[in-house]
C-alpha atoms as a PDB file:
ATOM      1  CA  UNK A   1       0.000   0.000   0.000  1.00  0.00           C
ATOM      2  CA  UNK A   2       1.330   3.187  -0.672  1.00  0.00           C
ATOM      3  CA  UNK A   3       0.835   6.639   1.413  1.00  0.00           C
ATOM      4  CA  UNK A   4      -0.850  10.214   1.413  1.00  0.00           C
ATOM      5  CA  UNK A   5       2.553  11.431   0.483  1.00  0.00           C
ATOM      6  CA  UNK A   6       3.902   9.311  -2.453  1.00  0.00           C
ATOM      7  CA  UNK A   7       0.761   9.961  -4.312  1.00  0.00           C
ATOM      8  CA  UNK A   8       1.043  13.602  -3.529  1.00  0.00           C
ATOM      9  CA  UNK A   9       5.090  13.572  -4.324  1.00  0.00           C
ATOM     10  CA  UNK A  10       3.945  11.585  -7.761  1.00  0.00           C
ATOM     11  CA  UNK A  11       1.210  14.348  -8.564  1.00  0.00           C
ATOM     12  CA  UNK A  12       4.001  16.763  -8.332  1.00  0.00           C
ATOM     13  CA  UNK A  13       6.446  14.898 -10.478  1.00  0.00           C
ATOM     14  CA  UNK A  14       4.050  14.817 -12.623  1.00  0.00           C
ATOM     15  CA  UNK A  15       2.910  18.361 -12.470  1.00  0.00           C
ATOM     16  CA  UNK A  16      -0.977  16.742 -11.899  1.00  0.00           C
ATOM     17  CA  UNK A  17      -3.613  18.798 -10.263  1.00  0.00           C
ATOM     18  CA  UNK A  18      -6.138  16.712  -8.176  1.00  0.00           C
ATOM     19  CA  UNK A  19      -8.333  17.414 -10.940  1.00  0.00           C
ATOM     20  CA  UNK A  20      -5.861  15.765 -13.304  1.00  0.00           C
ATOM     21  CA  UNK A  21      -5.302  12.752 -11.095  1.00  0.00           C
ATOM     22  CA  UNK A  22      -9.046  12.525 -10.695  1.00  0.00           C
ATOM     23  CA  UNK A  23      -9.945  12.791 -14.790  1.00  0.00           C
ATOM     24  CA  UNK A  24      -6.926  10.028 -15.227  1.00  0.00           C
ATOM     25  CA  UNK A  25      -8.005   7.890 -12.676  1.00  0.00           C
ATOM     26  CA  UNK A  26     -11.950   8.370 -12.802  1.00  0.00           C
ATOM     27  CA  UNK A  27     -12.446   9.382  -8.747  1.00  0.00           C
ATOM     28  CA  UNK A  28     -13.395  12.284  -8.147  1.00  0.00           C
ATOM     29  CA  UNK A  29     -11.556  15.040  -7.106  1.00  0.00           C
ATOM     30  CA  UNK A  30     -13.591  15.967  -3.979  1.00  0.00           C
ATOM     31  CA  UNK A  31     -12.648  12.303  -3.139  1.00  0.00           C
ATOM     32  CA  UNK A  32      -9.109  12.667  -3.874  1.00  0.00           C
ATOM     33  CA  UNK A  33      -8.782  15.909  -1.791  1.00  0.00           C
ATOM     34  CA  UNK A  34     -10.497  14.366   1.054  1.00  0.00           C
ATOM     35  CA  UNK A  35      -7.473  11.676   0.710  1.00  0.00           C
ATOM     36  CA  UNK A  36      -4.897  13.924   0.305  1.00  0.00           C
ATOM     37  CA  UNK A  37      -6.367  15.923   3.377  1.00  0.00           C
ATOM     38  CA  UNK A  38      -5.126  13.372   5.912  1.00  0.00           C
ATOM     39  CA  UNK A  39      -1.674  11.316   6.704  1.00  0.00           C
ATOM     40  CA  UNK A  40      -0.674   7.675   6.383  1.00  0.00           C
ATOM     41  CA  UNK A  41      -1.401   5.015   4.157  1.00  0.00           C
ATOM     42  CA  UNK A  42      -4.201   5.824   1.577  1.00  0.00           C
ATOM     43  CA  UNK A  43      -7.348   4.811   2.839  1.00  0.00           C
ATOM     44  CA  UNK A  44     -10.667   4.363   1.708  1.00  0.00           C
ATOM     45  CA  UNK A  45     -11.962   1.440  -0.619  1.00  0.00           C
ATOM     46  CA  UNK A  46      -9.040  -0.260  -2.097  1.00  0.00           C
ATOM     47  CA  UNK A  47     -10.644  -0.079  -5.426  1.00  0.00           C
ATOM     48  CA  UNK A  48     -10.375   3.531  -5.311  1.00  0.00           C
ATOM     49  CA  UNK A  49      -6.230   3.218  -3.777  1.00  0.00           C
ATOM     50  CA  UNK A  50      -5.793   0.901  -7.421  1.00  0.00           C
ATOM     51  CA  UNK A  51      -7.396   3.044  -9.452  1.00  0.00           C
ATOM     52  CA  UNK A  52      -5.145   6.035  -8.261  1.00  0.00           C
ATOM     53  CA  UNK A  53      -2.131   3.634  -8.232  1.00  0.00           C
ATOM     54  CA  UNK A  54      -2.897   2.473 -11.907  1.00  0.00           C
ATOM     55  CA  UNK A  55      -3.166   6.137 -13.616  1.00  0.00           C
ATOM     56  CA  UNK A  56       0.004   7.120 -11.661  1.00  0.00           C
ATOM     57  CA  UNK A  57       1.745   3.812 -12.926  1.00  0.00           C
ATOM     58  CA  UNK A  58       0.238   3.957 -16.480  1.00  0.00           C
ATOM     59  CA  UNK A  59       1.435   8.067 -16.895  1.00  0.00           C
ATOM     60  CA  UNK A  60       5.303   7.056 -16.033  1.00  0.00           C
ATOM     61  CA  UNK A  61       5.601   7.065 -12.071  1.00  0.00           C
ATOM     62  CA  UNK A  62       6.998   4.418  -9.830  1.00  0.00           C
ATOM     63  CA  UNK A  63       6.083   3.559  -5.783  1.00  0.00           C
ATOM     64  CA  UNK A  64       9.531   2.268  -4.593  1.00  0.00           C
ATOM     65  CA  UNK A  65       8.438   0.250  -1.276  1.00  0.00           C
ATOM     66  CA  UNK A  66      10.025   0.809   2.351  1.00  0.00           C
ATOM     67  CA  UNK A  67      13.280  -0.814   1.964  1.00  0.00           C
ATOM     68  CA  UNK A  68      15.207   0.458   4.957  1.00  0.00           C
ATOM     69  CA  UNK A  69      15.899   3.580   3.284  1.00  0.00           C
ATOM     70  CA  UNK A  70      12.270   5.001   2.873  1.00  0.00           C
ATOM     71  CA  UNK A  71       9.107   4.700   0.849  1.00  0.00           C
ATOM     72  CA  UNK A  72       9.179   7.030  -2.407  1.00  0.00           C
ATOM     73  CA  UNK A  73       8.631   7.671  -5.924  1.00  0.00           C
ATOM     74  CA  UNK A  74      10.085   8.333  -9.394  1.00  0.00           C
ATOM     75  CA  UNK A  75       9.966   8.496 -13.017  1.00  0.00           C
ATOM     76  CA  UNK A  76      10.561   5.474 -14.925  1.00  0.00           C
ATOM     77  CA  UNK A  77      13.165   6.154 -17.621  1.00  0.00           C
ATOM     78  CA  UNK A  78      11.430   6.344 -21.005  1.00  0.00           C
ATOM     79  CA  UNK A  79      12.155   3.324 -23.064  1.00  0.00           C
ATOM     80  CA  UNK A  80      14.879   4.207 -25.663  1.00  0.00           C
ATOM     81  CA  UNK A  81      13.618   3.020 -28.895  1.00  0.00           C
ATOM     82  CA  UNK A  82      16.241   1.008 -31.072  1.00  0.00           C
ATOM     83  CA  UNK A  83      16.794   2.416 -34.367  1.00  0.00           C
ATOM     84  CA  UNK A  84      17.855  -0.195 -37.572  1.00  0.00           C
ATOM     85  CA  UNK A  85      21.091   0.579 -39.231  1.00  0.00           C
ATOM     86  CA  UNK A  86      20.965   2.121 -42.671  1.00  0.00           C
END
């Protein structure tokens, strides 16, 4: 599960509004507010945590898990695409 701030640090790397997040991920943005309002793991239904989750993933971000050096987020690299020789 991921928390209130790695979806708010991947909003910013992403330079999404809540209104953005909530268009891309079809909850709605009061909903996502009233998320973002509080600390912690996200709660709520966990269909609505997946559906945020999947429109993060699917626009490029990455949850990196606690592994003794923090929870957090990135970009994934964009796929370099292989050109043929001439």
């Amino acid at each position: 599960m991921i928390s209130i701030r790695q979806l708010k640090a991947a909003r910013v790397l992403l330079a999404w509004s809540q209104g953005d997040l909530a268009r891309a991920s079809g909850i709605s943005e009061p909903t996502i507010a009233r998320l973002e309002s509080s600390d912690g793991p996200v709660g709520g239904r966990p269909e609505t945590a997946a559906a945020l989750v999947g429109a993060l993933e699917k626009a490029g971000i990455e949850f990196i898990p606690e592994n003794g050096g923090g929870a957090g987020v990135r970009l994934k690299k964009k796929k370099r695409q292989s050109r043929s020789p001439s």
